[in-house]
N, C-alpha and C. Protein backbone atom coordinates (compact mmCIF):
# COMPACT_ATOMS: atom_id res chain seq x y z
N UNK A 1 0.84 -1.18 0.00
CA UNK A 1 0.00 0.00 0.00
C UNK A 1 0.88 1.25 0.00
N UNK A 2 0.42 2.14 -0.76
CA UNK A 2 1.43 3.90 -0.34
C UNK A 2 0.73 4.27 0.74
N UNK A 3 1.97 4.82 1.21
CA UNK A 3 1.48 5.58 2.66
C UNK A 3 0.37 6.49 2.71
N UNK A 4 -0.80 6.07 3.33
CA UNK A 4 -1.78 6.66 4.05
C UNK A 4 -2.95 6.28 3.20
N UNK A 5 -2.87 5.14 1.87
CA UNK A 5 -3.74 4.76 1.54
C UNK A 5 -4.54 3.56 1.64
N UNK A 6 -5.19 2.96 1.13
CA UNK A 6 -6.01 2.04 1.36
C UNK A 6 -6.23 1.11 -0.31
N UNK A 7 -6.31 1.86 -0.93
CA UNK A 7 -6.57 1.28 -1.95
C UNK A 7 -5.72 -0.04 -2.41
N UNK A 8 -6.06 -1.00 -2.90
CA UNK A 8 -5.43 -2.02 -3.87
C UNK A 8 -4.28 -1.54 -5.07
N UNK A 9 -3.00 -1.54 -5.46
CA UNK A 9 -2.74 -1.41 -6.25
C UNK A 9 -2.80 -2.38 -7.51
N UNK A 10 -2.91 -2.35 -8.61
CA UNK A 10 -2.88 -3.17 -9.50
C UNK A 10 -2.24 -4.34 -9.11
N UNK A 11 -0.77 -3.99 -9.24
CA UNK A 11 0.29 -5.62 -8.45
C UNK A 11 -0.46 -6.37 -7.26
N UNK A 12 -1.13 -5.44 -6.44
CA UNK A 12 -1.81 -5.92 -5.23
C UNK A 12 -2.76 -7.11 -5.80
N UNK A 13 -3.53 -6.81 -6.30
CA UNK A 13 -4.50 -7.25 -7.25
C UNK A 13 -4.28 -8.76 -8.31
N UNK A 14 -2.85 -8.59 -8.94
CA UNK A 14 -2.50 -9.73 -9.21
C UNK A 14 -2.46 -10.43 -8.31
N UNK A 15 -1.38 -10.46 -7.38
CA UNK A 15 -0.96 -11.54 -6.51
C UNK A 15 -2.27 -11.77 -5.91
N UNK A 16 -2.98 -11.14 -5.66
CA UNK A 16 -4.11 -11.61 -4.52
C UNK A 16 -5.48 -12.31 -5.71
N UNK A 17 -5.04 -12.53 -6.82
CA UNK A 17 -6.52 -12.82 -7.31
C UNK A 17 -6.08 -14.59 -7.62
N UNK A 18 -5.06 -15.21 -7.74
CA UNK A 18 -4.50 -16.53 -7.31
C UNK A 18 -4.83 -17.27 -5.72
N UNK A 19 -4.44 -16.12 -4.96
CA UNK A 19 -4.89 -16.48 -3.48
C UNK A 19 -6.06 -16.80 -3.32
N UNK A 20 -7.37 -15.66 -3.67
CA UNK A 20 -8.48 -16.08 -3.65
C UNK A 20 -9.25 -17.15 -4.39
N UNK A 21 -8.74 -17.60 -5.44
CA UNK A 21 -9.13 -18.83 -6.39
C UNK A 21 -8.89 -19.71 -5.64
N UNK A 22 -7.27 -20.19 -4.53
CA UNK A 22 -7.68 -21.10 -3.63
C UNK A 22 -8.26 -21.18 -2.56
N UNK A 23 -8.63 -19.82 -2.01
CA UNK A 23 -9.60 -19.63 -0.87
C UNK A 23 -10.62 -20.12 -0.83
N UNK A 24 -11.04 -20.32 -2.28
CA UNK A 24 -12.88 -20.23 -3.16
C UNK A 24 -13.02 -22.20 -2.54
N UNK A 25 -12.06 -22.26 -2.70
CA UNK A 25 -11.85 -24.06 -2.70
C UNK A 25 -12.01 -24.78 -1.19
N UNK A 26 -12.57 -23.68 0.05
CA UNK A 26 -12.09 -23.98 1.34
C UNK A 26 -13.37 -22.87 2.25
N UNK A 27 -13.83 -24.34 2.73
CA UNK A 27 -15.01 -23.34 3.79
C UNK A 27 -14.76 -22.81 5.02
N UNK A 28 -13.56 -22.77 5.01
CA UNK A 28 -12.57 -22.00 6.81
C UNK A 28 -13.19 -20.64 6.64
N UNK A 29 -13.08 -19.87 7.79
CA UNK A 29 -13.40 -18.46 7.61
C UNK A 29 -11.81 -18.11 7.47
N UNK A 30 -11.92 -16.58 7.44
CA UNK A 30 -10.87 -15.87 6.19
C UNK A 30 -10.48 -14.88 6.88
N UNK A 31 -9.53 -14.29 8.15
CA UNK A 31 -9.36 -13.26 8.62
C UNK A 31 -8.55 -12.84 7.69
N UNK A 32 -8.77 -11.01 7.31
CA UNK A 32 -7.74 -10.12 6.50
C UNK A 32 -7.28 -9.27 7.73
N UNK A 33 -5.99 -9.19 8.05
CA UNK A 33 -5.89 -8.28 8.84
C UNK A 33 -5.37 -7.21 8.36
N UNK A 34 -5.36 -5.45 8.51
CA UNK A 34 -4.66 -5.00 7.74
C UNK A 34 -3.50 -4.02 9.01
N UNK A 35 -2.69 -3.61 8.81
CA UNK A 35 -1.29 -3.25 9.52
C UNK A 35 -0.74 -1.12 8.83
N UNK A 36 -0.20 -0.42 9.43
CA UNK A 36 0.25 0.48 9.05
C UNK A 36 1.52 0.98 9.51
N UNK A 37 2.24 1.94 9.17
CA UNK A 37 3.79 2.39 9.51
C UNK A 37 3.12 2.64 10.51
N UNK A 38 4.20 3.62 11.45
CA UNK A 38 3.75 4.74 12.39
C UNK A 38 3.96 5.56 12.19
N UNK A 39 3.92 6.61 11.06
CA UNK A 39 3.78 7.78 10.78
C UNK A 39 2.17 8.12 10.70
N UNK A 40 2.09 9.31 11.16
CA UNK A 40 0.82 10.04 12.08
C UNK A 40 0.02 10.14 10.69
N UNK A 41 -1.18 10.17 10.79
CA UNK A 41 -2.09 10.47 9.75
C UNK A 41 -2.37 11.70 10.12
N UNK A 42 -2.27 13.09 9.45
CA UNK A 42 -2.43 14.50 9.61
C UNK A 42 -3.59 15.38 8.75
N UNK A 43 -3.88 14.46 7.86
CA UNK A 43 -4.71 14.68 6.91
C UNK A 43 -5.45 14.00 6.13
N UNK A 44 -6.66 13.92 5.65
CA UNK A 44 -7.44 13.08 4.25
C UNK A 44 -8.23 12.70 4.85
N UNK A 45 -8.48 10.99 4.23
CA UNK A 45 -9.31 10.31 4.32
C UNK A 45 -9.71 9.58 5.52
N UNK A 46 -8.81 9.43 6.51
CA UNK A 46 -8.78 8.18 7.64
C UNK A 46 -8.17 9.30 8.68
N UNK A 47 -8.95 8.91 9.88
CA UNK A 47 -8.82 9.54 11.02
C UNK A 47 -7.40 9.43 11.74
N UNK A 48 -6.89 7.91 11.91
CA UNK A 48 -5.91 7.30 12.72
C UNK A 48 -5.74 6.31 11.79
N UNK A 49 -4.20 5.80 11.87
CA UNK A 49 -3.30 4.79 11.81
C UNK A 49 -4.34 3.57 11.94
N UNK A 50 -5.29 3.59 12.91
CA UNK A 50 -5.81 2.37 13.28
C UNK A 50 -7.21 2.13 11.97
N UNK A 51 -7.84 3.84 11.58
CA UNK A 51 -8.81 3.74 10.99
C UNK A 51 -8.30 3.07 9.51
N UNK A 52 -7.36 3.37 9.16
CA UNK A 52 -6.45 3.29 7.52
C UNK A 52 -6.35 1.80 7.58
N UNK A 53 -5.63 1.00 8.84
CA UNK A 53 -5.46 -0.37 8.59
C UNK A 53 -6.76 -0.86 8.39
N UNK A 54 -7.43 -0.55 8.79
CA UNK A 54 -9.28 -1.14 8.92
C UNK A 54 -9.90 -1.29 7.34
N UNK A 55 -9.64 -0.14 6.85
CA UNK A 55 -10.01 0.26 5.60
C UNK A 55 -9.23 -0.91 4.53
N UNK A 56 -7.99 -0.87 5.03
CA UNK A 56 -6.80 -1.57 4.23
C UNK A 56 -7.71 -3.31 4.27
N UNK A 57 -7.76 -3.84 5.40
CA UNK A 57 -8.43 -4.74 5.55
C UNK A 57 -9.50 -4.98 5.07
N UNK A 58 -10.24 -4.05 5.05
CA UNK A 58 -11.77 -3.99 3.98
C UNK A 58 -11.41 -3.84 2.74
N UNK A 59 -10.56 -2.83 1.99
CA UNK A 59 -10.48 -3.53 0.57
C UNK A 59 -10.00 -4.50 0.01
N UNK A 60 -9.36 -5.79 0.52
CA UNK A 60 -8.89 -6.83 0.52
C UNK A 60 -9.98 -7.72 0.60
N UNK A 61 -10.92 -7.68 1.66
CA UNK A 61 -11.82 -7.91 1.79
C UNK A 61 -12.64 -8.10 0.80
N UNK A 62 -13.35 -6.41 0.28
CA UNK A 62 -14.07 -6.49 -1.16
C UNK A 62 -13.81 -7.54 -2.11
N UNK A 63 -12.28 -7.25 -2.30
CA UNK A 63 -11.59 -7.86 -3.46
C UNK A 63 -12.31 -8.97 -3.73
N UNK A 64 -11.87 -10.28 -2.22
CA UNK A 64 -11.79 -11.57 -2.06
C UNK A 64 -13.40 -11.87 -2.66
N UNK A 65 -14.33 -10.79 -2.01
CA UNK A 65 -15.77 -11.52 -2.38
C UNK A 65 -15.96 -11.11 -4.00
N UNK A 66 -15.44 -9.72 -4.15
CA UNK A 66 -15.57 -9.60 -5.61
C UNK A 66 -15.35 -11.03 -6.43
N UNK A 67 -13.92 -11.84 -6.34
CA UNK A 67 -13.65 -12.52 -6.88
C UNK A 67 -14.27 -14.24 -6.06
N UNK A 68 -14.88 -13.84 -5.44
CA UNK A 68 -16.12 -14.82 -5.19
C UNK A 68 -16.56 -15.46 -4.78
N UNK A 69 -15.72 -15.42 -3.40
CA UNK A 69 -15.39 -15.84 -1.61
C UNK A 69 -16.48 -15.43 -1.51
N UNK A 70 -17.24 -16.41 -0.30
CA UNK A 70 -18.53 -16.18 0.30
C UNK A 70 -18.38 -15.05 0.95
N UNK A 71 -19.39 -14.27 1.34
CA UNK A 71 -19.06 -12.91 2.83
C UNK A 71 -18.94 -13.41 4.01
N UNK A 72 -19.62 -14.79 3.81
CA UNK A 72 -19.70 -15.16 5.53
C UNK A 72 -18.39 -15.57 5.62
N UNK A 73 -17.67 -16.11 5.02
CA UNK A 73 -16.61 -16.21 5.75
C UNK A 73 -15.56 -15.72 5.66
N UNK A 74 -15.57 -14.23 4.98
CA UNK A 74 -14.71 -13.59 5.50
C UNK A 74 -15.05 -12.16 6.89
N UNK A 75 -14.25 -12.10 7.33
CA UNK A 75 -13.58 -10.85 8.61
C UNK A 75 -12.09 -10.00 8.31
N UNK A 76 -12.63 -8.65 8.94
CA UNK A 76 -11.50 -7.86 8.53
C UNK A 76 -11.65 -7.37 10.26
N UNK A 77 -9.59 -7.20 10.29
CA UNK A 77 -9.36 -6.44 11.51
C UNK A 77 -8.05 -5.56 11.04
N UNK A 78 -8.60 -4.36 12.64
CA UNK A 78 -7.46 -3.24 12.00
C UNK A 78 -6.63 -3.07 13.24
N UNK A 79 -5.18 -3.37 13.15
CA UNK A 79 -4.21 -3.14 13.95
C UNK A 79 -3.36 -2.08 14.13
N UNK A 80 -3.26 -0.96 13.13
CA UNK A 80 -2.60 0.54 13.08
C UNK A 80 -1.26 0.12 12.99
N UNK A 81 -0.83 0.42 13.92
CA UNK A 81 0.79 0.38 13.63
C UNK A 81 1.54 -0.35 14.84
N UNK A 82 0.71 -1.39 15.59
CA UNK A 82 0.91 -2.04 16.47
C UNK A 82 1.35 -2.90 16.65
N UNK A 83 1.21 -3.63 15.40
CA UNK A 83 2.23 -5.33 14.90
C UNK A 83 3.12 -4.92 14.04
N UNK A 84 4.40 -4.17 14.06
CA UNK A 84 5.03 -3.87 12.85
C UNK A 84 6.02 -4.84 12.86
N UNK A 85 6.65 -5.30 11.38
CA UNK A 85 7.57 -6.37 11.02
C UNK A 85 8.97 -6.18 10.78
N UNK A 86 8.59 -4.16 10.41
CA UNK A 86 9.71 -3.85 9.66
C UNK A 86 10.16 -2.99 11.05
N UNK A 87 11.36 -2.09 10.50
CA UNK A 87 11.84 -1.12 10.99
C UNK A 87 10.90 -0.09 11.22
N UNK A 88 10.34 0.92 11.71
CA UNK A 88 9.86 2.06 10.96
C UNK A 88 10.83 3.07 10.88
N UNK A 89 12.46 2.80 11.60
CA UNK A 89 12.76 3.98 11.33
C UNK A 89 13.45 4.36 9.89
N UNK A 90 13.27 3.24 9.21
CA UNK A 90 13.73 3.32 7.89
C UNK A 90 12.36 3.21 7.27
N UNK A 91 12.68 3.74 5.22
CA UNK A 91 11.54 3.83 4.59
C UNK A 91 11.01 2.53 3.90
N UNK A 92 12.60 1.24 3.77
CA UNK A 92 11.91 0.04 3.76
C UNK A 92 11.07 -0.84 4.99
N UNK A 93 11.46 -0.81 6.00
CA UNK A 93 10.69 -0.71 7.24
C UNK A 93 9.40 -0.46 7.23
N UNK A 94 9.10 0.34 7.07
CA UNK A 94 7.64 1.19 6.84
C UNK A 94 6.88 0.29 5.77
N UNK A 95 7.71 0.57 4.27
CA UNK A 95 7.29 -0.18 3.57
C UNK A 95 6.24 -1.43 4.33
N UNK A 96 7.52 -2.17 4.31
CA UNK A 96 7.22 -3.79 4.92
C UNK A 96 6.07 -3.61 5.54
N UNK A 97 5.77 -2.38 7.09
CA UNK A 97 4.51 -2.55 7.65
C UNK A 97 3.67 -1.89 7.38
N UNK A 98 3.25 -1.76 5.97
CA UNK A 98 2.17 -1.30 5.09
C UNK A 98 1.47 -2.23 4.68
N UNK A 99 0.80 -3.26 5.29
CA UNK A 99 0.43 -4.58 4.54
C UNK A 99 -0.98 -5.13 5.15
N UNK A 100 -1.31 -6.48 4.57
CA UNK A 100 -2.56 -6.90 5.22
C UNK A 100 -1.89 -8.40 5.50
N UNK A 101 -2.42 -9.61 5.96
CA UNK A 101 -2.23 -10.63 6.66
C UNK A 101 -3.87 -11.60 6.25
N UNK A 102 -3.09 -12.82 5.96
CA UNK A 102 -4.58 -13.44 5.65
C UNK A 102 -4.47 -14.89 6.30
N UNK A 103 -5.32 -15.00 7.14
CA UNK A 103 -5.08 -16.09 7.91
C UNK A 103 -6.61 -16.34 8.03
N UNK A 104 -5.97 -18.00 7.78
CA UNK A 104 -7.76 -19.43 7.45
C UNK A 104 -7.59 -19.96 8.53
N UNK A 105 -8.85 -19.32 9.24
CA UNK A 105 -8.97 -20.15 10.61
C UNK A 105 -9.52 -21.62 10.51
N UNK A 106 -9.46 -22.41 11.71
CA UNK A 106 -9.15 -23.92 11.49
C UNK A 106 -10.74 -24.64 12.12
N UNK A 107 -11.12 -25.20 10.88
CA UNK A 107 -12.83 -25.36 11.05
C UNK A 107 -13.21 -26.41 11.52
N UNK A 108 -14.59 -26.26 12.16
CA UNK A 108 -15.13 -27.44 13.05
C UNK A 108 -14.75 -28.98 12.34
């Protein structure tokens, strides 16, 4: 994702439309989680760090049902900048914790 957005980029979009073709194949539910740097949101669209990952998580979300995942079993959660992987004090750092997380929970 670029910083402070939400949207899908195209590349996003590739890689994730393979994922969901095998998701389609599996009745687990579907957490998207989505993640952000910690640089302050000062302006736009999203209130907080926490509101942007949320969002991030919901268009991933869309995507998955767009391409034709049930709704019920997917869930989106928003973590802000609380699980980070990377550095933040560098700009690959950041990078890195600009992301979402997709984890198939383990069914009855």
């Amino acid at each position: 994702f670029a910083s402070g957005q939400a949207e899908l980029k195209d590349r996003a979009k590739t890689v994730l439309a393979p994922i969901a073709a095998e998701l389609k194949k599996v009745t687990n539910d579907i957490i998207i989680e989505g993640h952000t740097d910690n640089v302050p949101i000062r302006s736009g669209k999203y209130a907080s760090n926490w509101e942007l990952s949320m969002a991030r998580a919901y268009s991933v979300l869309v995507f998955f049902s767009e391409q034709g995942i049930q709704s019920r079993n997917l869930a989106g959660i928003g973590y802000g900048e609380n699980r980070p992987i990377g550095d933040n004090a560098t700009p690959e750092g950041r990078a890195k914790n600009r992301r979402i997380e997709i984890s198939l929970m383990k069914s009855d």
